[in-house]
PDB file of N, CA and C in Angstrom:
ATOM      1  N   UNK A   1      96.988 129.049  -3.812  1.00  0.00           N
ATOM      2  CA  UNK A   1      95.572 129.134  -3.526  1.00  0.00           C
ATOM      3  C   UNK A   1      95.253 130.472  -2.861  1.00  0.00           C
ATOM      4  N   UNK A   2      94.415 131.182  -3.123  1.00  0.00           N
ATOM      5  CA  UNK A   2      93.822 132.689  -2.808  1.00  0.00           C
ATOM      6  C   UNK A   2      92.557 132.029  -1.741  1.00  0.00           C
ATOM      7  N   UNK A   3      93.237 133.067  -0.722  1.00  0.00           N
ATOM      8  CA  UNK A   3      91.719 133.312   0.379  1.00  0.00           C
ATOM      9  C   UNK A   3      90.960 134.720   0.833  1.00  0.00           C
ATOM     10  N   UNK A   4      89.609 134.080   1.041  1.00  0.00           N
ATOM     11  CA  UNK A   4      88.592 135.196   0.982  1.00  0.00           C
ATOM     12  C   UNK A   4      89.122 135.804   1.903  1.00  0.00           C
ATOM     13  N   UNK A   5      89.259 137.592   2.468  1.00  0.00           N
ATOM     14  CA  UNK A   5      88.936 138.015   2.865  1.00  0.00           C
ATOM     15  C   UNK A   5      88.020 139.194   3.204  1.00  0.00           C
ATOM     16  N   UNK A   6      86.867 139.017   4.237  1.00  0.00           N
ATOM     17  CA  UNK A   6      85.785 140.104   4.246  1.00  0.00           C
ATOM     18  C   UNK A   6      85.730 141.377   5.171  1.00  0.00           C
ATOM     19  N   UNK A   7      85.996 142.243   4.780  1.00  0.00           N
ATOM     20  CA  UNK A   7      86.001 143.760   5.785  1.00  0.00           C
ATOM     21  C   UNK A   7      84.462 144.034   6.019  1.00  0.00           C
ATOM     22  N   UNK A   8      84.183 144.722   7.216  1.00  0.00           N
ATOM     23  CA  UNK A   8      82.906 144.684   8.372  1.00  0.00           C
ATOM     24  C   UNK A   8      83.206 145.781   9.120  1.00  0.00           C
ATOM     25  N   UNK A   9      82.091 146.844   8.984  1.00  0.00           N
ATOM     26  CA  UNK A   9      80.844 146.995   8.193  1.00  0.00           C
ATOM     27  C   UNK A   9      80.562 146.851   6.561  1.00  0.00           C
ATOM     28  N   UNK A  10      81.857 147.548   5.995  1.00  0.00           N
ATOM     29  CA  UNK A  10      81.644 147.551   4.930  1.00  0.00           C
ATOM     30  C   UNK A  10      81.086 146.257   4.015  1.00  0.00           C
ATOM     31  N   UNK A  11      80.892 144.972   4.426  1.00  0.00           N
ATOM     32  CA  UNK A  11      80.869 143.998   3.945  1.00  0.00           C
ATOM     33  C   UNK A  11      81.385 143.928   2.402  1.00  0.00           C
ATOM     34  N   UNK A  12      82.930 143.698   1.935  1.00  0.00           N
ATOM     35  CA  UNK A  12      83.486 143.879   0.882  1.00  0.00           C
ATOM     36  C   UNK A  12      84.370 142.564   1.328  1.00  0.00           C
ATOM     37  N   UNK A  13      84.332 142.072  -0.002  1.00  0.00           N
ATOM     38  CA  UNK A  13      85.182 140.584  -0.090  1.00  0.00           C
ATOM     39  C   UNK A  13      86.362 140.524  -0.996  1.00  0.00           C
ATOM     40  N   UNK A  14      87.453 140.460  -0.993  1.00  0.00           N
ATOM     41  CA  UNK A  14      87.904 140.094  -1.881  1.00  0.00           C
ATOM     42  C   UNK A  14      89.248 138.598  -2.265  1.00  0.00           C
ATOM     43  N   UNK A  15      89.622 138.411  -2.750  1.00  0.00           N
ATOM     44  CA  UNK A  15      90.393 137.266  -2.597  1.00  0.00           C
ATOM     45  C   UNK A  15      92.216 137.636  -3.075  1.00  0.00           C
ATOM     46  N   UNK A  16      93.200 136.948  -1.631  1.00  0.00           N
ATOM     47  CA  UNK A  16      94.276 137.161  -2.188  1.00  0.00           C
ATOM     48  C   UNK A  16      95.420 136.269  -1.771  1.00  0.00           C
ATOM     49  N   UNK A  17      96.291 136.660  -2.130  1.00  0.00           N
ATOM     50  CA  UNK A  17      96.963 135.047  -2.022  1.00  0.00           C
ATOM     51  C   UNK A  17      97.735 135.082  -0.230  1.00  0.00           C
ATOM     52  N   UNK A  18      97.705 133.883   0.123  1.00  0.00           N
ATOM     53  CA  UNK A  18      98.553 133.786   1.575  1.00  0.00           C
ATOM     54  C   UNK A  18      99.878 135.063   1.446  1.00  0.00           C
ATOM     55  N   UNK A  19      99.951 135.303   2.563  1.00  0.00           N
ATOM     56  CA  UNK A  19     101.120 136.382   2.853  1.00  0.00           C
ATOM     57  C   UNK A  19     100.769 138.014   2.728  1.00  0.00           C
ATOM     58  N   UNK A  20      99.645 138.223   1.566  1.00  0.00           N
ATOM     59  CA  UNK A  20      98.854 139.397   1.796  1.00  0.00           C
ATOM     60  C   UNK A  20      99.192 140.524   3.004  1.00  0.00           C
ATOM     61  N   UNK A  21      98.978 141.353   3.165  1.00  0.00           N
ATOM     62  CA  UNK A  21      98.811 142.224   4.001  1.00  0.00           C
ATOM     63  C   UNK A  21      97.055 142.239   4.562  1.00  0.00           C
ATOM     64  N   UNK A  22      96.486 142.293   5.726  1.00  0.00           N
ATOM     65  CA  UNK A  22      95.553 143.262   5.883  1.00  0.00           C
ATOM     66  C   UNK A  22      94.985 144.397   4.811  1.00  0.00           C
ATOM     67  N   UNK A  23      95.823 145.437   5.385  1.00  0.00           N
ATOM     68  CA  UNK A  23      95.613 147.036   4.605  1.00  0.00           C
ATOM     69  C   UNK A  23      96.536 146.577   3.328  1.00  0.00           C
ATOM     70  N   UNK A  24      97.068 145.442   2.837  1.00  0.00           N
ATOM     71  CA  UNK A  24      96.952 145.679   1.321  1.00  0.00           C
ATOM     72  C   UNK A  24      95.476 145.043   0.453  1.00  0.00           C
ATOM     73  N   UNK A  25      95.318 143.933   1.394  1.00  0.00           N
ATOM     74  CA  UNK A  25      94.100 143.548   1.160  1.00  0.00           C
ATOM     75  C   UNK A  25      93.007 144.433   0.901  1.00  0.00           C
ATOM     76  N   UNK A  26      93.134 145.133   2.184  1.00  0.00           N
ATOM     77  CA  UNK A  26      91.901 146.804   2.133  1.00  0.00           C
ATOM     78  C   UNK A  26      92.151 147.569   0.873  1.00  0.00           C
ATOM     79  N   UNK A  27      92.676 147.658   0.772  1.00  0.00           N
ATOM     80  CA  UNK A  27      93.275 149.071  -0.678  1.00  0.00           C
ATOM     81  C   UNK A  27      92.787 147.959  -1.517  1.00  0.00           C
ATOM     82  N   UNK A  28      92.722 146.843  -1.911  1.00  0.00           N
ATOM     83  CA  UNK A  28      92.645 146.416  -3.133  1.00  0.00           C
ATOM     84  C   UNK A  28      91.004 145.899  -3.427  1.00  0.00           C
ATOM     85  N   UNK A  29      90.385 145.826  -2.151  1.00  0.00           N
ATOM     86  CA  UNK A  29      89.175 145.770  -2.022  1.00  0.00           C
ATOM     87  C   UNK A  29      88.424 146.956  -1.931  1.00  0.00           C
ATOM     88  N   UNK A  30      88.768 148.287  -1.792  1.00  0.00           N
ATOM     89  CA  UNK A  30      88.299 149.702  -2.120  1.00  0.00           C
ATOM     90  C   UNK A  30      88.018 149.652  -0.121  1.00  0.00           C
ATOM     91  N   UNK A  31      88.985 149.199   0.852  1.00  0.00           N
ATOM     92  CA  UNK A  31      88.123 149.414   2.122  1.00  0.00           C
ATOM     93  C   UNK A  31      89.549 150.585   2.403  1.00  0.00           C
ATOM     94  N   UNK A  32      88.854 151.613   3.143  1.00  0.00           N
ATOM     95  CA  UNK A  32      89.808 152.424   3.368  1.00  0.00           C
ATOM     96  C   UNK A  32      90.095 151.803   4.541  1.00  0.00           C
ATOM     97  N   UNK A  33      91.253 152.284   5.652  1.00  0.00           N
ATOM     98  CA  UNK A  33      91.724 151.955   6.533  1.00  0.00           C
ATOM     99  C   UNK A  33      92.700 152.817   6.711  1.00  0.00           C
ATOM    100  N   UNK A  34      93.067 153.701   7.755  1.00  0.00           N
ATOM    101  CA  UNK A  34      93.575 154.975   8.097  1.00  0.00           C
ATOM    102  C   UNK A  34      95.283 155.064   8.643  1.00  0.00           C
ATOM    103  N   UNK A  35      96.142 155.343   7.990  1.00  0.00           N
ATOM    104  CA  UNK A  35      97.296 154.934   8.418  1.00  0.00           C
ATOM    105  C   UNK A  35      98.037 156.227   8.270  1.00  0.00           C
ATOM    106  N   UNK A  36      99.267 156.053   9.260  1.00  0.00           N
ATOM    107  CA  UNK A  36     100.423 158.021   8.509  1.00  0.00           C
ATOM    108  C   UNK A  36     101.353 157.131   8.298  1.00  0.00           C
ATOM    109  N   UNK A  37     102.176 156.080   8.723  1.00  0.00           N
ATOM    110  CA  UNK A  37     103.196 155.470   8.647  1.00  0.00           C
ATOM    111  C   UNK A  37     103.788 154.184   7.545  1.00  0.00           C
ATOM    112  N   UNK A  38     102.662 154.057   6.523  1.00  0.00           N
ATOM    113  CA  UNK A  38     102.788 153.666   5.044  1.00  0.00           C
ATOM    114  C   UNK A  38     102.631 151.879   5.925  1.00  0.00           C
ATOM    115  N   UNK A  39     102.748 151.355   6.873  1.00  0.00           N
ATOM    116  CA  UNK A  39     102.969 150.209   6.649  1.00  0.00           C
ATOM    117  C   UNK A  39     104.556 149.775   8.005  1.00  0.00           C
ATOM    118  N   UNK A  40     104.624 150.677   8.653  1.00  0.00           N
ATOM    119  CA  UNK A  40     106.120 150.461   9.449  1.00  0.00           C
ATOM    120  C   UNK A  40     105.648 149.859  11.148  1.00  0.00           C
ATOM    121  N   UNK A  41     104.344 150.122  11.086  1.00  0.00           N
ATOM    122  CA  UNK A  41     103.606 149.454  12.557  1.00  0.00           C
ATOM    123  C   UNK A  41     104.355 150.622  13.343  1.00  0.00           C
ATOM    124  N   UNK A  42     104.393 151.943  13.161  1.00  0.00           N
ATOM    125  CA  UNK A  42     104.804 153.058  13.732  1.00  0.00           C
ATOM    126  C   UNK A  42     103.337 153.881  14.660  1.00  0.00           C
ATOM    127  N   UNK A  43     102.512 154.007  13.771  1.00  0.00           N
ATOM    128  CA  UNK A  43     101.389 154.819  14.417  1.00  0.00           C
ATOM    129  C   UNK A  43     100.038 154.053  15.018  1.00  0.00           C
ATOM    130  N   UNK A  44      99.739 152.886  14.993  1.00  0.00           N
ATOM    131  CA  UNK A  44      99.108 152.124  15.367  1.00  0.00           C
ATOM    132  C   UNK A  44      97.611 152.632  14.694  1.00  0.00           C
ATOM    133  N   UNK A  45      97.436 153.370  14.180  1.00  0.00           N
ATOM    134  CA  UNK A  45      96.109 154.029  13.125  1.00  0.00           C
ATOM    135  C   UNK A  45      95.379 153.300  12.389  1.00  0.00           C
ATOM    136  N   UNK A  46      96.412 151.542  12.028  1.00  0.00           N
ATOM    137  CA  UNK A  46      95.338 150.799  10.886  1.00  0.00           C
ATOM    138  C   UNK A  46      94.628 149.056  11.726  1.00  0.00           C
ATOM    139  N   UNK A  47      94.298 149.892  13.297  1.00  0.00           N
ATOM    140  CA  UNK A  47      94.001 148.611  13.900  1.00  0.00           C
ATOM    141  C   UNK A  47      92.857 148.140  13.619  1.00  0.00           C
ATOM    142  N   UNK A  48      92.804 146.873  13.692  1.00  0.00           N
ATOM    143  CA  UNK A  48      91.430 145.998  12.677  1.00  0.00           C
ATOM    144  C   UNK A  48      91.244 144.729  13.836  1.00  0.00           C
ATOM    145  N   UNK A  49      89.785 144.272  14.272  1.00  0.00           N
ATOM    146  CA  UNK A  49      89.689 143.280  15.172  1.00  0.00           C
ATOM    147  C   UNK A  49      89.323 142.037  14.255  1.00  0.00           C
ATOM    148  N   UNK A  50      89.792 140.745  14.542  1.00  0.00           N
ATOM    149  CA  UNK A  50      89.580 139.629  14.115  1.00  0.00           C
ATOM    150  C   UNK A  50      89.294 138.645  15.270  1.00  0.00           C
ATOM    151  N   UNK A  51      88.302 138.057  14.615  1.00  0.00           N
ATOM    152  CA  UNK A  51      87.695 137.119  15.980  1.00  0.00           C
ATOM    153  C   UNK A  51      88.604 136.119  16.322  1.00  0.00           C
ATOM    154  N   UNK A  52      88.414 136.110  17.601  1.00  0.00           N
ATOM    155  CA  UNK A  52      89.406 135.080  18.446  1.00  0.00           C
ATOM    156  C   UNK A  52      90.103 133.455  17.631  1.00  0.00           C
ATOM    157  N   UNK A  53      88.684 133.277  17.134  1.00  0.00           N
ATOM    158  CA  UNK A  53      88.574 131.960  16.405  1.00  0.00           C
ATOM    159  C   UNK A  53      89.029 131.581  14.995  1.00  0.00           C
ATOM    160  N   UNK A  54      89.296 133.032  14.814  1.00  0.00           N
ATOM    161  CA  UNK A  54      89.766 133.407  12.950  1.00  0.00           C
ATOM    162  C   UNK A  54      91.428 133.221  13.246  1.00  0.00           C
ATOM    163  N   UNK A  55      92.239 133.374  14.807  1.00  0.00           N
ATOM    164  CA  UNK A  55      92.911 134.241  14.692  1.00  0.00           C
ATOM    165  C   UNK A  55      94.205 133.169  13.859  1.00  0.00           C
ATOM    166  N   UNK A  56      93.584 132.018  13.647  1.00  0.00           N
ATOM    167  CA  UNK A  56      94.909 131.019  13.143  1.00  0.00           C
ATOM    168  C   UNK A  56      94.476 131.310  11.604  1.00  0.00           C
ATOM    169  N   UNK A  57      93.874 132.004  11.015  1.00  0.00           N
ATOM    170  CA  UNK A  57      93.914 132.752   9.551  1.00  0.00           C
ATOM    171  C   UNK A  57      95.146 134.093   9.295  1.00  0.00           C
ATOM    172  N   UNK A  58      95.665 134.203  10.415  1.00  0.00           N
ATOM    173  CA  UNK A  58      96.502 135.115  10.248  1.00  0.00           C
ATOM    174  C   UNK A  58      98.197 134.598  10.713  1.00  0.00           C
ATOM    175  N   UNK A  59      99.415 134.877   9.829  1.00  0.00           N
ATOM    176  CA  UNK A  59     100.872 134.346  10.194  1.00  0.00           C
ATOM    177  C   UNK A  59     100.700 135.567  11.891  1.00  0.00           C
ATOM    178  N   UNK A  60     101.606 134.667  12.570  1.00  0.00           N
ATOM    179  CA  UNK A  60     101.438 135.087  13.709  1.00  0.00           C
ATOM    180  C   UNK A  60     101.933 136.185  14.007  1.00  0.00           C
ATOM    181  N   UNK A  61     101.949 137.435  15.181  1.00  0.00           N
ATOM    182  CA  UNK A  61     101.968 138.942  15.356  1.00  0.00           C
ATOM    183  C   UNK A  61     103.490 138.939  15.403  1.00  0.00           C
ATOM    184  N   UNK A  62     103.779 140.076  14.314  1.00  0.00           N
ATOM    185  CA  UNK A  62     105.626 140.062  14.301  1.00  0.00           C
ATOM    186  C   UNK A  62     105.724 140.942  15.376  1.00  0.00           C
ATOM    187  N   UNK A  63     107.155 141.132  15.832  1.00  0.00           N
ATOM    188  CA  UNK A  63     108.042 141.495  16.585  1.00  0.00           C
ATOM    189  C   UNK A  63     107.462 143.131  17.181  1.00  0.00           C
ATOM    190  N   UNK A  64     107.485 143.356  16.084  1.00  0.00           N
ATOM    191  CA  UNK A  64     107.075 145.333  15.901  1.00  0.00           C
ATOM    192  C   UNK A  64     105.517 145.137  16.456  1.00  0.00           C
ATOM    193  N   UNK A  65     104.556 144.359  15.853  1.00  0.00           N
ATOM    194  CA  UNK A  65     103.116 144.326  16.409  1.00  0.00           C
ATOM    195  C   UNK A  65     103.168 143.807  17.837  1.00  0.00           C
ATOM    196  N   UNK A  66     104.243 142.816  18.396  1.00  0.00           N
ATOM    197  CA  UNK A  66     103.823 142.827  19.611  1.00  0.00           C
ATOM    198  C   UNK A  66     104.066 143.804  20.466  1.00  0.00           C
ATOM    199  N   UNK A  67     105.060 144.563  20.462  1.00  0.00           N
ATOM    200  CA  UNK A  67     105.376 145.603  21.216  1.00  0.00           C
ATOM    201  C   UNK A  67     104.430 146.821  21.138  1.00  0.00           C
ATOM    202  N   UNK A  68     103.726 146.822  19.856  1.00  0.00           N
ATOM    203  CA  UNK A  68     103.191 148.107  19.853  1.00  0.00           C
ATOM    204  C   UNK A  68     101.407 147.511  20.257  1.00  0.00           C
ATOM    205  N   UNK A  69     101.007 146.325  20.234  1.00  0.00           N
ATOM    206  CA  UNK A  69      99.765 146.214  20.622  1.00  0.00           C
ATOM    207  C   UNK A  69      99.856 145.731  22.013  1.00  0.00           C
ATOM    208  N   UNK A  70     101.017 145.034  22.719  1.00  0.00           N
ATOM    209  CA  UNK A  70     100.725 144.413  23.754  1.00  0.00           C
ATOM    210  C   UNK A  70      99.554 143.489  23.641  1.00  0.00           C
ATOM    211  N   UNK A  71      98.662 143.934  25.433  1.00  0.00           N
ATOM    212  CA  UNK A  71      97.737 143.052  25.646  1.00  0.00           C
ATOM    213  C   UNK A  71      96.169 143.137  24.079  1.00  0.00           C
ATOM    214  N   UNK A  72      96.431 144.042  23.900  1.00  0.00           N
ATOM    215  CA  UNK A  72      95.211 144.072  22.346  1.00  0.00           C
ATOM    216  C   UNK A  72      95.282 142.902  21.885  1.00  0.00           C
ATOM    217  N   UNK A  73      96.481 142.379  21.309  1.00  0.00           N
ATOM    218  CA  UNK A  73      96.364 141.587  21.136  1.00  0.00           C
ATOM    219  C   UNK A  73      95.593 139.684  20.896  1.00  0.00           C
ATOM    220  N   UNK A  74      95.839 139.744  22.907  1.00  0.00           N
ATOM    221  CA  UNK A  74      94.605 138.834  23.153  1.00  0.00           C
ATOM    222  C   UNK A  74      93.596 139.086  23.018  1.00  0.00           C
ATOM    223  N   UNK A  75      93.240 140.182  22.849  1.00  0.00           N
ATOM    224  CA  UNK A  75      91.479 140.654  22.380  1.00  0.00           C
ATOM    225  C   UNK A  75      90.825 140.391  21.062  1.00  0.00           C
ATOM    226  N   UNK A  76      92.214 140.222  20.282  1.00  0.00           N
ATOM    227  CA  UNK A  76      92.002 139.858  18.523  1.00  0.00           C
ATOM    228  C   UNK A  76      92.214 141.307  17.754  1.00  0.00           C
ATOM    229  N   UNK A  77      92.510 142.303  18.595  1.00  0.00           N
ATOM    230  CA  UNK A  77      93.196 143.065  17.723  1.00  0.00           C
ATOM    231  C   UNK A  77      94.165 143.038  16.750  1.00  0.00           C
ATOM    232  N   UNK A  78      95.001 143.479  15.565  1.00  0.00           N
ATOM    233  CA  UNK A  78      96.003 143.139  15.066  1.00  0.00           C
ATOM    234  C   UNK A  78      96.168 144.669  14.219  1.00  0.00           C
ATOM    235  N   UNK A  79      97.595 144.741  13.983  1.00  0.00           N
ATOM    236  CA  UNK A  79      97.925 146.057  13.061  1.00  0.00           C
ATOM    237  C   UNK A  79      97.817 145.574  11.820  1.00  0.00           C
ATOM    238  N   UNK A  80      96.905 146.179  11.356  1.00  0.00           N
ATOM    239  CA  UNK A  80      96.781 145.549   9.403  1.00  0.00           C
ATOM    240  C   UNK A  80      97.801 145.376   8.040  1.00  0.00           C
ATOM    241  N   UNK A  81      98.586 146.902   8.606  1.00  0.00           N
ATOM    242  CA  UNK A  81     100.170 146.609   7.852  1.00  0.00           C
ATOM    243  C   UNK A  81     100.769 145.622   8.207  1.00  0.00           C
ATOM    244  N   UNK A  82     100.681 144.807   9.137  1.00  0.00           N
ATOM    245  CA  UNK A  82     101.369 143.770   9.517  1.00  0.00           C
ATOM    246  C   UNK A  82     100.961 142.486   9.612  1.00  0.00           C
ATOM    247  N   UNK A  83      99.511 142.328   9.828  1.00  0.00           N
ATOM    248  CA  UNK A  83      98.955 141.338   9.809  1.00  0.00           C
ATOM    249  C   UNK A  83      98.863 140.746   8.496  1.00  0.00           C
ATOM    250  N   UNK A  84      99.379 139.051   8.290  1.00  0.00           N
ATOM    251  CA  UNK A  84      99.655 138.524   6.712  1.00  0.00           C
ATOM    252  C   UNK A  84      98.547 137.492   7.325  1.00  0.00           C
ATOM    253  N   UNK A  85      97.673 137.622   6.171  1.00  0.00           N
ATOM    254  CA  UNK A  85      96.954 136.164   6.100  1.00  0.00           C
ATOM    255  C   UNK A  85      97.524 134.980   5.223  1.00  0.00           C
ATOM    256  N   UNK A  86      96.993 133.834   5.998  1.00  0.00           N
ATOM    257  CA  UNK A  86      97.254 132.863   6.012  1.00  0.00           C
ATOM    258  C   UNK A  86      95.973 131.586   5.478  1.00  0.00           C
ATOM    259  N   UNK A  87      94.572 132.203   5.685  1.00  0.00           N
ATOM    260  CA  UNK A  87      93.702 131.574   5.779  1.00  0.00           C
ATOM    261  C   UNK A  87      92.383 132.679   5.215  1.00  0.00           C
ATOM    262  N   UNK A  88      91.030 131.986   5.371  1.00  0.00           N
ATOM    263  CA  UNK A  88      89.675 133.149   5.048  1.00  0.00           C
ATOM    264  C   UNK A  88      89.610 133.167   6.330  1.00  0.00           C
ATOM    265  N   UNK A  89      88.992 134.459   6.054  1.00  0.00           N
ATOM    266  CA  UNK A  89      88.898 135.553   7.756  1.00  0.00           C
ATOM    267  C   UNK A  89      88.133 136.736   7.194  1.00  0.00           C
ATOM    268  N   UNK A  90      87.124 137.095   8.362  1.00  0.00           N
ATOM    269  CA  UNK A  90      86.415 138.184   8.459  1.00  0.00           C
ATOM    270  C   UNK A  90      86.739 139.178   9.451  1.00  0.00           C
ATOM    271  N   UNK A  91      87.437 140.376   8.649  1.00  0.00           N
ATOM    272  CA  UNK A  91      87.763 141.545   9.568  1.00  0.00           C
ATOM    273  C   UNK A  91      87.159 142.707   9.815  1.00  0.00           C
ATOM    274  N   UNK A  92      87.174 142.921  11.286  1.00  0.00           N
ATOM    275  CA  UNK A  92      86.304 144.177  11.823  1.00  0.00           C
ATOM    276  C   UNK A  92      87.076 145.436  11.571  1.00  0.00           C
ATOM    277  N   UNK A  93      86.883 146.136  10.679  1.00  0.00           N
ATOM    278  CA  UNK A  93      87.471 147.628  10.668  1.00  0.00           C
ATOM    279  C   UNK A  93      86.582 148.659  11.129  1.00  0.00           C
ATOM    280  N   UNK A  94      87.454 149.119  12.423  1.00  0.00           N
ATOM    281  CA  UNK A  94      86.662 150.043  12.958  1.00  0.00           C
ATOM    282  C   UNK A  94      86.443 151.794  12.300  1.00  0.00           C
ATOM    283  N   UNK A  95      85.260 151.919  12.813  1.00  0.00           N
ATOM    284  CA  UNK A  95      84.361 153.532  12.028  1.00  0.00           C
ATOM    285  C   UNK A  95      86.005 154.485  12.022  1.00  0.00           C
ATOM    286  N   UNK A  96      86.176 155.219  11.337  1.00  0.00           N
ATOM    287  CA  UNK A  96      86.728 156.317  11.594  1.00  0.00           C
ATOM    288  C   UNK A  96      86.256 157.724  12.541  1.00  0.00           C
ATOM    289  N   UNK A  97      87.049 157.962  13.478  1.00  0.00           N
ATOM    290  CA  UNK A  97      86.909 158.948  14.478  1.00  0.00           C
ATOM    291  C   UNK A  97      86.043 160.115  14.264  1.00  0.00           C
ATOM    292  N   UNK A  98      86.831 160.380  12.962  1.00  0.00           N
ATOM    293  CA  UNK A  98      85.744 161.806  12.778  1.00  0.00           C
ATOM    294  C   UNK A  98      84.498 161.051  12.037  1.00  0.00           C
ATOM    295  N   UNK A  99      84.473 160.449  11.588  1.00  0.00           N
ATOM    296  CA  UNK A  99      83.209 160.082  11.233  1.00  0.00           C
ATOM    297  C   UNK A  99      82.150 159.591  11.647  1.00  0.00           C
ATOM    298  N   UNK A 100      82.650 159.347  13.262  1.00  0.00           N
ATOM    299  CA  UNK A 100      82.029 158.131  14.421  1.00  0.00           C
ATOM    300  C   UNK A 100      81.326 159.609  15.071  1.00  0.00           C
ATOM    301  N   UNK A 101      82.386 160.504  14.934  1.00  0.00           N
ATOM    302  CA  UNK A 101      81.934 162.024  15.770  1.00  0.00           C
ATOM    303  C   UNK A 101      80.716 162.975  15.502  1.00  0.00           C
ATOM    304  N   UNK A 102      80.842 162.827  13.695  1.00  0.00           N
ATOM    305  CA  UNK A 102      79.478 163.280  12.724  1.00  0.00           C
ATOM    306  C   UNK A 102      78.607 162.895  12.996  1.00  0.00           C
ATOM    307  N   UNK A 103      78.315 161.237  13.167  1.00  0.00           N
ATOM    308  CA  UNK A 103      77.507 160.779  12.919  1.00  0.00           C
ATOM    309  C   UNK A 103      76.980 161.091  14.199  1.00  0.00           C
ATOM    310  N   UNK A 104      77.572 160.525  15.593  1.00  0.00           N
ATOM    311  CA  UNK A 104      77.129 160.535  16.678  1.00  0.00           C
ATOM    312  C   UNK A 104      76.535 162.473  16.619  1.00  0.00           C
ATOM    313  N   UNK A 105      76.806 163.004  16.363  1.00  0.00           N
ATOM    314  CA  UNK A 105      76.707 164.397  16.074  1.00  0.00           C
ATOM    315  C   UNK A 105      74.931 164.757  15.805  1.00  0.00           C
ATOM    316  N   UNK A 106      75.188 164.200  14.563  1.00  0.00           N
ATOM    317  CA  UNK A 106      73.978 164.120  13.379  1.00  0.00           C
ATOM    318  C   UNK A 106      72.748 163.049  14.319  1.00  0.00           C
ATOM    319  N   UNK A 107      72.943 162.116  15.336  1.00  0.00           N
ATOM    320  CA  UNK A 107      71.669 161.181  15.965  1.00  0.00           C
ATOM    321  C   UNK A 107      71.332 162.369  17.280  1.00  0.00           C
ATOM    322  N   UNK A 108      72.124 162.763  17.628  1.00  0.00           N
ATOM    323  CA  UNK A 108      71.863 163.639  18.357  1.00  0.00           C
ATOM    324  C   UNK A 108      70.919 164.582  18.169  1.00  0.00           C
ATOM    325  N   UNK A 109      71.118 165.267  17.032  1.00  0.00           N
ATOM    326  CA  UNK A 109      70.389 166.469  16.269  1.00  0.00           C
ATOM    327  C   UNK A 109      69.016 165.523  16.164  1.00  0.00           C
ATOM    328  N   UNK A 110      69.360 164.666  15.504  1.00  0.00           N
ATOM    329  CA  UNK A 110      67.903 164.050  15.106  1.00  0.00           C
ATOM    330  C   UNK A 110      66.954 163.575  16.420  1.00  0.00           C
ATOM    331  N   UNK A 111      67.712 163.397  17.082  1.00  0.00           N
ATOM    332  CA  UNK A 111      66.872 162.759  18.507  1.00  0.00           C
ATOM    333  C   UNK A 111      65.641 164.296  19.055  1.00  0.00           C
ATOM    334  N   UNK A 112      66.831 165.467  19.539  1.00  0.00           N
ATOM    335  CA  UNK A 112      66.639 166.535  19.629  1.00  0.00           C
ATOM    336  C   UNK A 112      65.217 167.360  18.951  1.00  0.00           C
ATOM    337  N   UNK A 113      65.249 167.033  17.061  1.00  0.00           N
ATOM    338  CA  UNK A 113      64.412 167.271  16.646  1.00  0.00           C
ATOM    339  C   UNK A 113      63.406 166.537  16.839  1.00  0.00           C
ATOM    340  N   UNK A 114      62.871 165.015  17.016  1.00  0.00           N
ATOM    341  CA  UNK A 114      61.937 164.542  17.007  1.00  0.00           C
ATOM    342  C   UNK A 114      61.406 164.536  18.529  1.00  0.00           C
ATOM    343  N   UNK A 115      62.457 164.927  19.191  1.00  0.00           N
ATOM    344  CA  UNK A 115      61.501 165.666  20.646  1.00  0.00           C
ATOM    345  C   UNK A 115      60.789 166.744  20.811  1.00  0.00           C
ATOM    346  N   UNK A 116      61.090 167.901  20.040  1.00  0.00           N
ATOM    347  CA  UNK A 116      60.754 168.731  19.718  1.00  0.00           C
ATOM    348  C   UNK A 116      59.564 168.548  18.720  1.00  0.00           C
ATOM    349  N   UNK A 117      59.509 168.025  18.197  1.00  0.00           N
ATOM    350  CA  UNK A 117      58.268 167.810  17.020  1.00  0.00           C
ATOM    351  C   UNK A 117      57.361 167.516  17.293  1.00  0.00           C
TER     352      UNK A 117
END
């Protein structure tokens, strides 16, 4: 049996079978998600939040994710290379840095101009 999962903001759904990856899930749903370490829970780059209440949609945090998220963890963080679903779940993938930087960049400018105007 295949379960939904939905990436946020992007709101993109797609369906896959238990054991999945996260970020394989992402790649196959077109959601990017930012990683250097292919999948080894080395760089911590593909972290994704899942709500507290989702969190029994996911096989529980391996060995390598607990050490490298610690307390994140209880927050509903999880490393996406590592995180296997188990269940439907809606995941928060957060903005990318430089793109969080543009943008915040670009409201700025705009604020700026319409004071000026």
């Amino acid at each position: 049996m295949q379960e939904m999962i939905t990436f946020l903001p992007m709101n993109k759904s797609i369906k896959v079978q238990p054991g999945t990856t996260l970020l394989q899930a992402a790649r196959r749903a077109g959601v990017r998600i930012s990683t250097r370490c292919d999948g080894k829970a080395a760089c911590l780059m593909c972290k994704v939040k899942v709500a507290l209440e989702e969190r029994h949609a996911l096989l529980p945090p391996t060995d390598a994710e607990r050490r490298k998220l610690g307390l994140m963890l209880e927050e509903g963080t999880r490393l996406s290379c590592q995180a296997k679903v188990c269940g439907q779940l809606t995941v928060q993938v957060p903005e990318d840095p430089l793109k969080a930087a543009i943008r915040k960049q670009l409201e700025r400018q705009q604020q700026d101009d319409d004071w000026f105007a």
